[in-house]
C-alpha atoms as a PDB file:
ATOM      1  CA  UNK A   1      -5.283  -0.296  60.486  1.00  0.00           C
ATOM      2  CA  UNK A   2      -7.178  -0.020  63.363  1.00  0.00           C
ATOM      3  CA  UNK A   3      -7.052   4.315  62.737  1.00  0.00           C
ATOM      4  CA  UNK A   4      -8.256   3.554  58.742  1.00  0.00           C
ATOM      5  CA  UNK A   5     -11.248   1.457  59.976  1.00  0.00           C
ATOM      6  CA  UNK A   6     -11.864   3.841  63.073  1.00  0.00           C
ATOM      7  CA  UNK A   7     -11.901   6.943  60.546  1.00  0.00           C
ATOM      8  CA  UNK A   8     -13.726   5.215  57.514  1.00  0.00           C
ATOM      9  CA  UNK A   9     -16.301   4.161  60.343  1.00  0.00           C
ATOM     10  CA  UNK A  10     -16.623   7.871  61.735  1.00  0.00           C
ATOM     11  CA  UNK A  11     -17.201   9.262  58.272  1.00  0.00           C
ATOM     12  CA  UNK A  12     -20.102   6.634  57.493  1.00  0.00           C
ATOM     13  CA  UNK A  13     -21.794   7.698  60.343  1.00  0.00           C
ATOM     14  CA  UNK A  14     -21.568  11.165  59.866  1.00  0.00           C
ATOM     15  CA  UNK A  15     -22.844  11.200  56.553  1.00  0.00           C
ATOM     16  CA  UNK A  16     -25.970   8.951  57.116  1.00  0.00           C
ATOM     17  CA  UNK A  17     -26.770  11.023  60.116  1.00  0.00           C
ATOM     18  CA  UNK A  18     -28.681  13.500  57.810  1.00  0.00           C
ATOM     19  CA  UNK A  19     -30.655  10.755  55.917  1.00  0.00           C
ATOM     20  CA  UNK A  20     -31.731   6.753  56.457  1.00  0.00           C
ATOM     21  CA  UNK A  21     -29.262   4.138  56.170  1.00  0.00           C
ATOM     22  CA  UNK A  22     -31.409   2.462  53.474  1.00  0.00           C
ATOM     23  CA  UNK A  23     -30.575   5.154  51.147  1.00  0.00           C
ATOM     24  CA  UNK A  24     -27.547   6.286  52.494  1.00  0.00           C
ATOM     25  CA  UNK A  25     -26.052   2.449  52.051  1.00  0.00           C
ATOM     26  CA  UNK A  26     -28.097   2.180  47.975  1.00  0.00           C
ATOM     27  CA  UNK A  27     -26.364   5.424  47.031  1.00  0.00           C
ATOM     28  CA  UNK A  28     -23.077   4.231  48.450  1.00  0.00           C
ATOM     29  CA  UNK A  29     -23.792   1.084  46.894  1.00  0.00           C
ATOM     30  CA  UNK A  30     -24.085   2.394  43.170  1.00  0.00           C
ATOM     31  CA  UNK A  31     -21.362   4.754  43.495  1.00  0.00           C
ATOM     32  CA  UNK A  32     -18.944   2.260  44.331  1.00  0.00           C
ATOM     33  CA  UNK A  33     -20.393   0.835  40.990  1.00  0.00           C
ATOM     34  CA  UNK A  34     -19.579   4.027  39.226  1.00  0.00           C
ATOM     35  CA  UNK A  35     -16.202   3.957  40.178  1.00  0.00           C
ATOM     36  CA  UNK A  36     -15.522   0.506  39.076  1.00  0.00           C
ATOM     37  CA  UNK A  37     -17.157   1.071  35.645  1.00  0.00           C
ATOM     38  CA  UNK A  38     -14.531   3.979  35.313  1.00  0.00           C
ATOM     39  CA  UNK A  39     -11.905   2.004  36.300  1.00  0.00           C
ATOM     40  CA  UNK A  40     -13.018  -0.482  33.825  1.00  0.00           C
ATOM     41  CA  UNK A  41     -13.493   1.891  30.995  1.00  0.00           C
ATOM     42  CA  UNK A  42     -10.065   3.261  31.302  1.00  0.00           C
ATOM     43  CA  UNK A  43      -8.339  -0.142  31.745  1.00  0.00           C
ATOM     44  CA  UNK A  44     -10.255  -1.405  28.310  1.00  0.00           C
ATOM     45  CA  UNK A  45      -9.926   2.284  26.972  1.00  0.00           C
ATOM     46  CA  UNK A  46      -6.330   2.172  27.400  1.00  0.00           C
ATOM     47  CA  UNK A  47      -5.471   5.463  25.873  1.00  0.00           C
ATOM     48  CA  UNK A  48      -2.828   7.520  26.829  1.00  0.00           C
ATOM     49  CA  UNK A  49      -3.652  10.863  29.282  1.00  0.00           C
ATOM     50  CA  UNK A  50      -6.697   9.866  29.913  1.00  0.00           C
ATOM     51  CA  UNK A  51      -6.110   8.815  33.565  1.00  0.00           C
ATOM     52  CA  UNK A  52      -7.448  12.320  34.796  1.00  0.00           C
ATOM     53  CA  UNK A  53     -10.685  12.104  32.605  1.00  0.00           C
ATOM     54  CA  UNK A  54     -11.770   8.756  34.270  1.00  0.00           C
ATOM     55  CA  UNK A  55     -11.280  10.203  37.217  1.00  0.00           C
ATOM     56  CA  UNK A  56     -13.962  12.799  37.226  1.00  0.00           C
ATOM     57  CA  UNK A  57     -16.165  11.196  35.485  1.00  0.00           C
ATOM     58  CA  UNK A  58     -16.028   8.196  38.028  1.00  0.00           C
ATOM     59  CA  UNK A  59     -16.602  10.946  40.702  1.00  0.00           C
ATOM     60  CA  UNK A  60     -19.059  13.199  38.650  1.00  0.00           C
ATOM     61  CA  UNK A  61     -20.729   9.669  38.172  1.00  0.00           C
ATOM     62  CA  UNK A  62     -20.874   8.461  42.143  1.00  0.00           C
ATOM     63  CA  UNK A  63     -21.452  11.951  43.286  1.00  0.00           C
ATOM     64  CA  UNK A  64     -24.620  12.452  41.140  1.00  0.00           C
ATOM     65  CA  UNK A  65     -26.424   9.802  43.338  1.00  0.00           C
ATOM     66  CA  UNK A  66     -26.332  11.874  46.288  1.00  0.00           C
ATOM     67  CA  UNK A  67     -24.401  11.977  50.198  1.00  0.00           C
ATOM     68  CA  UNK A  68     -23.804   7.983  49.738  1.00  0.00           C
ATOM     69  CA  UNK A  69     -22.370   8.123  46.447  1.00  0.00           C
ATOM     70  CA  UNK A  70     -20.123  11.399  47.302  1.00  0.00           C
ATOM     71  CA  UNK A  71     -19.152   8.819  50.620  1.00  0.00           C
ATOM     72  CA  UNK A  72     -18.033   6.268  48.153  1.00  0.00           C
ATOM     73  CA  UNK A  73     -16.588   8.181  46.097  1.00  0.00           C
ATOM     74  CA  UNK A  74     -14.175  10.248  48.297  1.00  0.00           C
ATOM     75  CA  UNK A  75     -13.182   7.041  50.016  1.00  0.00           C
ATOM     76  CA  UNK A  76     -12.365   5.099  47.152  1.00  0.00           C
ATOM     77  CA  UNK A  77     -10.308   7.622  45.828  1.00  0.00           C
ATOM     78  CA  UNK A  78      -8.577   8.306  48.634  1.00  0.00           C
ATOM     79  CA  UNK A  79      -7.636   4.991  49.421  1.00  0.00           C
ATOM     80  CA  UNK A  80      -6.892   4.306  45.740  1.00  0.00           C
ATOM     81  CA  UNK A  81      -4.099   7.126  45.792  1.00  0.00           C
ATOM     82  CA  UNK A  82      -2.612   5.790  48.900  1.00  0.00           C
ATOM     83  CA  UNK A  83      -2.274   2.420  47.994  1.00  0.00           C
ATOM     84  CA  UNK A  84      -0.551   3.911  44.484  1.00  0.00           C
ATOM     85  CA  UNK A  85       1.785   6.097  46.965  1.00  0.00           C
ATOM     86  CA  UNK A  86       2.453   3.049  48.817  1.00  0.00           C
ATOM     87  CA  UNK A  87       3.567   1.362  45.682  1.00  0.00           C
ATOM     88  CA  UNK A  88       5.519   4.180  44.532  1.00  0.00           C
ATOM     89  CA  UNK A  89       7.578   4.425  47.916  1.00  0.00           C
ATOM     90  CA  UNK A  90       8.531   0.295  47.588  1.00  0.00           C
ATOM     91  CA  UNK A  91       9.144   1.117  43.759  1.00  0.00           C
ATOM     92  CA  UNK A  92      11.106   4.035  44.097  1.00  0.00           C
ATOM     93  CA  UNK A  93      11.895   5.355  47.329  1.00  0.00           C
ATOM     94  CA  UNK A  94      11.665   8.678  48.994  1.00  0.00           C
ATOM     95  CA  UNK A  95      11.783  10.189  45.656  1.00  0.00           C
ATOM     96  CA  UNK A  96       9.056  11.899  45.228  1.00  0.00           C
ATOM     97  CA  UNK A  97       7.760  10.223  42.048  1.00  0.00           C
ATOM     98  CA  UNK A  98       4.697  10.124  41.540  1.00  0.00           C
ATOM     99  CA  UNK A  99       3.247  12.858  43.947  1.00  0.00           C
ATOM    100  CA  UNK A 100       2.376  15.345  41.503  1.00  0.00           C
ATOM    101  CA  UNK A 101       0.467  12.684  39.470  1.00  0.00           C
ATOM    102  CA  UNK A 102      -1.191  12.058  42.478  1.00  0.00           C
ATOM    103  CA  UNK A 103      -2.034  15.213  43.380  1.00  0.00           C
ATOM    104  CA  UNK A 104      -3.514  15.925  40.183  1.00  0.00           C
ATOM    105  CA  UNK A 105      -5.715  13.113  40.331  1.00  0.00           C
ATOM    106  CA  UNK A 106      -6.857  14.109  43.692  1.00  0.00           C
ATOM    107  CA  UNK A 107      -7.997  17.556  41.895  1.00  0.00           C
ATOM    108  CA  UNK A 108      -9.736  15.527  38.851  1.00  0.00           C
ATOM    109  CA  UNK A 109     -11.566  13.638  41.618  1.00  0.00           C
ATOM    110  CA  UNK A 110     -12.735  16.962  43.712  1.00  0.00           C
ATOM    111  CA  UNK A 111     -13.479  18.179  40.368  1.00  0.00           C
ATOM    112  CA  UNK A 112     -16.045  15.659  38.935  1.00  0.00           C
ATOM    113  CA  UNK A 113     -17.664  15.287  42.986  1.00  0.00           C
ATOM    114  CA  UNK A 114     -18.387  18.527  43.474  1.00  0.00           C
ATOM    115  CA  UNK A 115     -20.419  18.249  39.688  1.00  0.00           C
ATOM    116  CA  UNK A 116     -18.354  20.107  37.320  1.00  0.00           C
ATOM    117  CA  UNK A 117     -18.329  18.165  34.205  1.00  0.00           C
ATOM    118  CA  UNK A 118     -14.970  15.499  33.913  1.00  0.00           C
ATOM    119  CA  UNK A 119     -15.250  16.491  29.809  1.00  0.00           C
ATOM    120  CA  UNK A 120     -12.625  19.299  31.266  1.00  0.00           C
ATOM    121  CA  UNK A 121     -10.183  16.232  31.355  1.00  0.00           C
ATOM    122  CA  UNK A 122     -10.985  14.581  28.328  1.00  0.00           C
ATOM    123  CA  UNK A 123      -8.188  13.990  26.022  1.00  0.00           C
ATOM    124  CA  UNK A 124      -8.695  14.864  22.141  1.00  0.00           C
ATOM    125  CA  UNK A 125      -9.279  11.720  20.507  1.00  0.00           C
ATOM    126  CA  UNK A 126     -10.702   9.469  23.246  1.00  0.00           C
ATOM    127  CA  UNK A 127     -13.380   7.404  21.234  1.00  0.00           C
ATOM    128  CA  UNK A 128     -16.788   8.751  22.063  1.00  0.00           C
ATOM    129  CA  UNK A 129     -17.918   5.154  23.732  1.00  0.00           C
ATOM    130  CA  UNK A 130     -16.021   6.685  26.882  1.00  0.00           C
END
């Protein structure tokens, strides 16, 4: 625990370093925001394979605020897909389940923060309130 906080610390330090804290911490802020309202959206949405889609745009969504919200974003994803790994490993073992679900999350994330547009995931049929 002590490493997670140590690293998570490091990273928020590094990334403010090239701006103020103010803004730094208000672009963190609303991209945290971002990524709930995705998360929300696909919980209410509840339509099948469209896991990957609310992933980029939660990122694409976060990232467009600037450094903070690319900070928040990377963060909460990556600590979202360990927790679910977690899970996975009390569920069902050293299986393996799950890791290529994962890992293709992980690349709908890096998608939609570096700015390509998350419609690349977007399953046909998804109503257009998403």
């Amino acid at each position: 625990m002590k490493l997670c906080t140590g690293l998570v610390f490091c990273s928020l330090v590094l990334g403010v370093s090239s701006q103020g804290w103010f803004s730094f911490l208000s672009e963190a802020y609303g991209g945290a925001k971002d990524m709930w309202r995705a998360y929300s959206d696909m919980r209410e949405a509840n339509y099948k394979n469209s896991d990957k889609y609310f992933h980029a745009r939660g990122n694409f969504d976060a990232a467009k605020r600037g450094p903070g919200g690319v900070w928040a974003a990377e963060v909460l994803s990556d600590a979202r897909e360990a927790s679910q790994r977690v899970t996975d490993l009390f569920k069902y073992g050293d299986s393996g389940h799950g890791v290529k679900d994962s890992e293709a999350d992980q690349e709908a994330n890096r998608w939609g923060r570096s700015g390509n547009d998350p419609n690349r995931y977007r399953p046909p049929g998804l109503p257009d309130k998403y």
